[in-house]
N, C-alpha and C. Protein backbone atom coordinates (compact mmCIF):
# COMPACT_ATOMS: atom_id res chain seq x y z
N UNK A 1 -14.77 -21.27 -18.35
CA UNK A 1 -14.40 -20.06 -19.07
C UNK A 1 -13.27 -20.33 -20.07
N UNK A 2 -12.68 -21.11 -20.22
CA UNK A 2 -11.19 -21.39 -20.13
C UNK A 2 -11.44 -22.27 -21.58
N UNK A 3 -12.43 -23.19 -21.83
CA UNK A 3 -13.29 -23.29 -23.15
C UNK A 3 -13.93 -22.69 -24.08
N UNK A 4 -13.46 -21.71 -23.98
CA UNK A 4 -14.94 -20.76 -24.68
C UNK A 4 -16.19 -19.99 -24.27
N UNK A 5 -16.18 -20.26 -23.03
CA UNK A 5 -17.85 -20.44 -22.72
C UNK A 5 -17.78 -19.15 -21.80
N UNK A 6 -16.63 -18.22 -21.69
CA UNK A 6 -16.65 -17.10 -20.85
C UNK A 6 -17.86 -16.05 -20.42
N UNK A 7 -18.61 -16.02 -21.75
CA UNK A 7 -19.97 -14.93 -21.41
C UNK A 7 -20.84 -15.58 -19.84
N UNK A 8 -20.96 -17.14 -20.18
CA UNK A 8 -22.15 -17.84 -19.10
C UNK A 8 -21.27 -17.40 -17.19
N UNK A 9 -19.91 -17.20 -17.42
CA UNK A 9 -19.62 -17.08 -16.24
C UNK A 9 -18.42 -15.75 -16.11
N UNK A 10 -18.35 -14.72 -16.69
CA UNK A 10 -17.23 -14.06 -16.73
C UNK A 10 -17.84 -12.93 -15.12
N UNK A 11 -19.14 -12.50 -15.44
CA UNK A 11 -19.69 -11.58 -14.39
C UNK A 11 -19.43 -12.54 -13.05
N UNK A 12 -19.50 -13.30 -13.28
CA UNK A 12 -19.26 -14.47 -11.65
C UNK A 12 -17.82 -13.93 -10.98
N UNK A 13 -16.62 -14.37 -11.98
CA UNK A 13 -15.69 -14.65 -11.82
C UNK A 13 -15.09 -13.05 -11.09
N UNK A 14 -15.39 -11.86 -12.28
CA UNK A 14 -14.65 -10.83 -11.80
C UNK A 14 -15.25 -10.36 -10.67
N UNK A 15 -16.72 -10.89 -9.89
CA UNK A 15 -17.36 -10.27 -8.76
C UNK A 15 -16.10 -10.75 -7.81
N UNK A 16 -15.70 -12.36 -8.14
CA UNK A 16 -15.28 -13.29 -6.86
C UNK A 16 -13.95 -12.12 -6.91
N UNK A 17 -13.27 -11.94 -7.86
CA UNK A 17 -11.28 -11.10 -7.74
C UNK A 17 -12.60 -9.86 -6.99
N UNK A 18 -13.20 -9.10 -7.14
CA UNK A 18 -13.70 -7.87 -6.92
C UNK A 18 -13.35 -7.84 -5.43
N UNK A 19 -14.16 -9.64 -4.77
CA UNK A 19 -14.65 -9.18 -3.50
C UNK A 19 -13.52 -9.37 -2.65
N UNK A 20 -12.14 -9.91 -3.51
CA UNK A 20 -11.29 -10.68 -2.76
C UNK A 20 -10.93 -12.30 -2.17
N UNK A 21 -10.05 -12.64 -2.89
CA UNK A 21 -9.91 -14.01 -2.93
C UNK A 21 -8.47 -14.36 -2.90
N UNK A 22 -8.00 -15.41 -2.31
CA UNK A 22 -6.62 -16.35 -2.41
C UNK A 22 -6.03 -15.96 -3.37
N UNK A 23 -4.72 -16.08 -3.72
CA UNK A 23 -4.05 -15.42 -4.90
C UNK A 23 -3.89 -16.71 -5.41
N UNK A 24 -4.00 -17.91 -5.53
CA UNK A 24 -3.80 -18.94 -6.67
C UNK A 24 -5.35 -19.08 -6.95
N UNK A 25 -6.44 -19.01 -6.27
CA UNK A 25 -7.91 -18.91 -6.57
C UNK A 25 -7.81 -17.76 -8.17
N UNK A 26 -7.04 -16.19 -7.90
CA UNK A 26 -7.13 -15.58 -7.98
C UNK A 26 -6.09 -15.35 -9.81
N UNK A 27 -5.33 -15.93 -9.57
CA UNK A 27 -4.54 -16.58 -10.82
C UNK A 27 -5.40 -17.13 -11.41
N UNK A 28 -5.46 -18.76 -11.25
CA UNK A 28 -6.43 -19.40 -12.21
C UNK A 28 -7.70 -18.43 -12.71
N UNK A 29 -8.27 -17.49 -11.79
CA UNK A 29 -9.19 -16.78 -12.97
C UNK A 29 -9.20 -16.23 -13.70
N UNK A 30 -7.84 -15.16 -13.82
CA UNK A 30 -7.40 -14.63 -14.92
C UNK A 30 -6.68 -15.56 -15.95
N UNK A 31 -6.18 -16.13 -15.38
CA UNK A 31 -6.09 -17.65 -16.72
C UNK A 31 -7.03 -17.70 -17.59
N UNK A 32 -8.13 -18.22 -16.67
CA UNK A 32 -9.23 -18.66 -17.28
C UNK A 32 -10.10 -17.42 -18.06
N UNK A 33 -10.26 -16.22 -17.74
CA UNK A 33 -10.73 -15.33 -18.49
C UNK A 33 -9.65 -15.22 -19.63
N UNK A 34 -9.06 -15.23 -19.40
CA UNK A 34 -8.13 -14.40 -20.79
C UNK A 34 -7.66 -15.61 -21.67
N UNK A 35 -7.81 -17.12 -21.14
CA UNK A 35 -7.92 -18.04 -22.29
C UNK A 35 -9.46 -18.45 -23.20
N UNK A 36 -10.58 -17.70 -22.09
CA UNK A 36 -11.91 -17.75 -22.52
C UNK A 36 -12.27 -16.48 -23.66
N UNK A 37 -11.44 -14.95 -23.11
CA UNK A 37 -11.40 -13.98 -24.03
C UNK A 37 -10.95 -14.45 -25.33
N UNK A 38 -9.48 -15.02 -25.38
CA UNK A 38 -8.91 -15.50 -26.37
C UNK A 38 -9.61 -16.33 -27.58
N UNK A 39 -10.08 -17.09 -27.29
CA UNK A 39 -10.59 -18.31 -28.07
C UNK A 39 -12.31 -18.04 -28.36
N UNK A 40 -12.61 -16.73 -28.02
CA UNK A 40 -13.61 -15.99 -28.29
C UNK A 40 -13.17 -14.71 -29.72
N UNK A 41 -11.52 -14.59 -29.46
CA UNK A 41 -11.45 -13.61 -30.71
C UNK A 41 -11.72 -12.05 -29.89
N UNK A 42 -11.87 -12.07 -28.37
CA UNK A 42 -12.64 -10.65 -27.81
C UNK A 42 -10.93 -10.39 -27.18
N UNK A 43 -10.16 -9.75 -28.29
CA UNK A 43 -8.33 -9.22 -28.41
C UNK A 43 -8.57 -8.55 -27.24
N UNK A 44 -9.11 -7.46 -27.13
CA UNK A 44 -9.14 -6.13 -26.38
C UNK A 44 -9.80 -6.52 -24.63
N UNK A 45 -10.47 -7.75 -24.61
CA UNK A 45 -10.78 -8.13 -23.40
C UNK A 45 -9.93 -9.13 -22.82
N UNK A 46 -9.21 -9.65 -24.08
CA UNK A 46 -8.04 -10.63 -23.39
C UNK A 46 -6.86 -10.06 -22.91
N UNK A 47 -6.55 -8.85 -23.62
CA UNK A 47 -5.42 -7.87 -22.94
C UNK A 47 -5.80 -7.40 -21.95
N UNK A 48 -6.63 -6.56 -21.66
CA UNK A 48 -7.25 -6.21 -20.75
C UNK A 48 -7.15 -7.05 -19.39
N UNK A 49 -7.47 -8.47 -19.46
CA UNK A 49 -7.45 -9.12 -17.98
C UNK A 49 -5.68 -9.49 -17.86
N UNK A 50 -4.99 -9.76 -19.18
CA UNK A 50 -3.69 -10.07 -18.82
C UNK A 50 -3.25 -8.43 -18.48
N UNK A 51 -3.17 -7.46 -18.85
CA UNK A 51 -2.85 -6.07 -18.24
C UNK A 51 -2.88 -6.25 -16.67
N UNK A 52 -4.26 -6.39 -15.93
CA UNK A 52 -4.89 -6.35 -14.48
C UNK A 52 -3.60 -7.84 -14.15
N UNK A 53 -3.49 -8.61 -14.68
CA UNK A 53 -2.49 -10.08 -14.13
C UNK A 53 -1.37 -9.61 -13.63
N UNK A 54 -0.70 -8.82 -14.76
CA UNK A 54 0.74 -8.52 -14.92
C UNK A 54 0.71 -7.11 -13.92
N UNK A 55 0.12 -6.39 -13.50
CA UNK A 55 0.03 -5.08 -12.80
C UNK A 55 -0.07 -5.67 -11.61
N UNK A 56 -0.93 -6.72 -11.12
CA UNK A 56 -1.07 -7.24 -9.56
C UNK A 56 0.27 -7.81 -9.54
N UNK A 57 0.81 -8.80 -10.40
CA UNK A 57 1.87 -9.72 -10.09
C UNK A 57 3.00 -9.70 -11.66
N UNK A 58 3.89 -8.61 -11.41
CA UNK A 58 5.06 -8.72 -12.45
C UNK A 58 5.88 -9.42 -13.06
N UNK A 59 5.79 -10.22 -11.84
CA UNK A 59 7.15 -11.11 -12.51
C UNK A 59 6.31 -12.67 -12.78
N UNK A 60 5.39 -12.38 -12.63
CA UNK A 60 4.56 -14.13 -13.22
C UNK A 60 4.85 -14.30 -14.90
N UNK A 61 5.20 -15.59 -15.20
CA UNK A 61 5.37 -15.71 -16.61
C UNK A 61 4.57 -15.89 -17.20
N UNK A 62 3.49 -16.43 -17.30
CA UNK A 62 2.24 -16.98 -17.96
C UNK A 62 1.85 -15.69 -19.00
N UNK A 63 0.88 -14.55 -18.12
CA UNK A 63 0.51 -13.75 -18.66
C UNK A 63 1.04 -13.17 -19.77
N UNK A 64 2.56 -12.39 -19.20
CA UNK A 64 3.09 -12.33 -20.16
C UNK A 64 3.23 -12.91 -21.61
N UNK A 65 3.54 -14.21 -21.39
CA UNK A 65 4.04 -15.43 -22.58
C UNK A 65 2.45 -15.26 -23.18
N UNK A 66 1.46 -15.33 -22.75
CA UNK A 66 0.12 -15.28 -23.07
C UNK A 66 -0.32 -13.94 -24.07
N UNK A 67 0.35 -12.85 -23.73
CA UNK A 67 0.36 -11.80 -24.17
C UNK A 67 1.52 -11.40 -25.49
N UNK A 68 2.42 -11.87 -25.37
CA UNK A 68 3.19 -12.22 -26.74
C UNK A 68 2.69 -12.96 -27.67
N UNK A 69 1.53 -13.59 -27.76
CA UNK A 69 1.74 -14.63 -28.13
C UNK A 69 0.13 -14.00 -29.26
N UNK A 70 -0.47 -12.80 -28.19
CA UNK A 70 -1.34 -11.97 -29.16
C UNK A 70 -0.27 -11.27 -29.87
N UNK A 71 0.18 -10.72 -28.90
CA UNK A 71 0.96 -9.69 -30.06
C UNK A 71 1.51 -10.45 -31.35
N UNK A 72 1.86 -11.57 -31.12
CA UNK A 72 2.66 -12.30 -32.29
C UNK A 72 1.83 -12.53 -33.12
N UNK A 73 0.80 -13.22 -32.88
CA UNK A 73 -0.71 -13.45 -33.62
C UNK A 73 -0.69 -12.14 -34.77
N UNK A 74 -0.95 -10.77 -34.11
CA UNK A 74 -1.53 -9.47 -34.59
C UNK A 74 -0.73 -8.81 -35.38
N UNK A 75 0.68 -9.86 -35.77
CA UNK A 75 1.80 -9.15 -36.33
C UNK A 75 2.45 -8.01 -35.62
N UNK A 76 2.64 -8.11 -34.58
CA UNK A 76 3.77 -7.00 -33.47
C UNK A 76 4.55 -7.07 -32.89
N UNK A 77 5.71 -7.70 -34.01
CA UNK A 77 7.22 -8.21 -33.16
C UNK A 77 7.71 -7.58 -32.01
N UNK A 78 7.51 -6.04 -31.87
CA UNK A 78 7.97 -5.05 -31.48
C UNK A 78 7.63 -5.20 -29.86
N UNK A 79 6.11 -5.89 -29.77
CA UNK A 79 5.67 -5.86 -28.43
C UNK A 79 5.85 -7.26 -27.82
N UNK A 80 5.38 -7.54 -28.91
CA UNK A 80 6.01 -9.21 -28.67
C UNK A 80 7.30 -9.73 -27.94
N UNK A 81 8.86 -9.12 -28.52
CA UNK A 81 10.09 -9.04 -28.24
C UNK A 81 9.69 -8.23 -26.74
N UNK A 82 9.47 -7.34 -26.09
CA UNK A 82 9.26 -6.67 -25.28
C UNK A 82 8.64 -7.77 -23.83
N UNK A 83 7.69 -8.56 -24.22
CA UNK A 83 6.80 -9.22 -22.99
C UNK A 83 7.94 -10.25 -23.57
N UNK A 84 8.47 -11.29 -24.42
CA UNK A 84 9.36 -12.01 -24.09
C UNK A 84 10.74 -11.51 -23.12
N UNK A 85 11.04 -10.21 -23.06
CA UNK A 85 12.62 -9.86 -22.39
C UNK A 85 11.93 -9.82 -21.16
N UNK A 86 11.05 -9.42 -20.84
CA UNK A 86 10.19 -9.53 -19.60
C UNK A 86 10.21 -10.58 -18.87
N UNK A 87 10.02 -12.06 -19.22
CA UNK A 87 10.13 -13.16 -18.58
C UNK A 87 11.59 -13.86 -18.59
N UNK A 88 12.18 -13.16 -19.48
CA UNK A 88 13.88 -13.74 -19.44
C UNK A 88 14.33 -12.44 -18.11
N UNK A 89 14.04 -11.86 -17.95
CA UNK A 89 14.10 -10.92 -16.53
C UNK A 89 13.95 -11.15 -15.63
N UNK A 90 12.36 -11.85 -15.74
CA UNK A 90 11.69 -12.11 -14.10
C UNK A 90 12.30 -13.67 -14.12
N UNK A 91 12.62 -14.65 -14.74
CA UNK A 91 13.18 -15.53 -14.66
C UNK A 91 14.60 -15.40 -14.21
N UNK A 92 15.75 -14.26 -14.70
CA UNK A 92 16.81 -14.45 -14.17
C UNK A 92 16.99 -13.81 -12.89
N UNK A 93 15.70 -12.65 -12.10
CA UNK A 93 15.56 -12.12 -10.90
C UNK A 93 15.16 -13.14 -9.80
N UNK A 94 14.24 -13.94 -10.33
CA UNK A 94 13.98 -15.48 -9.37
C UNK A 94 15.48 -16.14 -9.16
N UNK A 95 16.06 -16.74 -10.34
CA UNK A 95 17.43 -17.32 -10.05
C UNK A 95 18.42 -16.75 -9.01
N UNK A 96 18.51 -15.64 -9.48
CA UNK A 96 19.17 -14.61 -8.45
C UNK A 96 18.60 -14.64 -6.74
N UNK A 97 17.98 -14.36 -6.83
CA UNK A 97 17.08 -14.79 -5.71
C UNK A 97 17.38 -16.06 -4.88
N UNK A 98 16.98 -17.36 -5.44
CA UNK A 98 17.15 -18.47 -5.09
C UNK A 98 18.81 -18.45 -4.71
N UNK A 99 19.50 -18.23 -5.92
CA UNK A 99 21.02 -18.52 -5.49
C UNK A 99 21.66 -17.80 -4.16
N UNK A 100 20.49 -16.06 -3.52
CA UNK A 100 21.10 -15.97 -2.31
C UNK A 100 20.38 -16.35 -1.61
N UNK A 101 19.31 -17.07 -1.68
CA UNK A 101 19.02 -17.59 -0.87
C UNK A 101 19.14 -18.00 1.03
């Protein structure tokens, strides 16, 4: 998916998150859809699976950074700046974290 080739396997993938799966199983597929959406040009289906990423799991950076990175593309500093303060957040809430560890 993750090449381009998302149509031959996208119905596969969202059955497997549907039916329930491992959460790093479960990562890599939204990876993989929304770098397969991407590089397809299908904007509105690549947001779409990073939306469902970032709603299951907030503070993951990927998505986000993945999602700035349309917005930046589409000319939208505005949203762009927004999902970047996002990961300078969930990055300094991890630190925090770790340090009480």
């Amino acid at each position: 998916a993750q090449v381009g080739r998302v149509a031959e396997v996208e119905t596969q993938l969202q059955e497997m998150i549907a039916r329930g799966i491992d959460d790093q199983s479960a990562v890599q597929i939204y990876e993989a859809l929304a770098q397969g959406y991407w590089s397809n040009h299908r904007i509105q289906d690549t947001l779409r699976v990073l939306d469902f990423w970032i709603q299951w799991r907030p503070d993951d950076i990927d998505p986000r950074l993945m999602r700035a990175d349309v917005y930046s593309e589409f000319n939208d500093p505005v949203s762009a700046e927004k999902e970047y303060r996002a990961v300078l957040t969930a990055q300094l809430r991890e630190q925090v974290v770790t340090l009480r560890g």
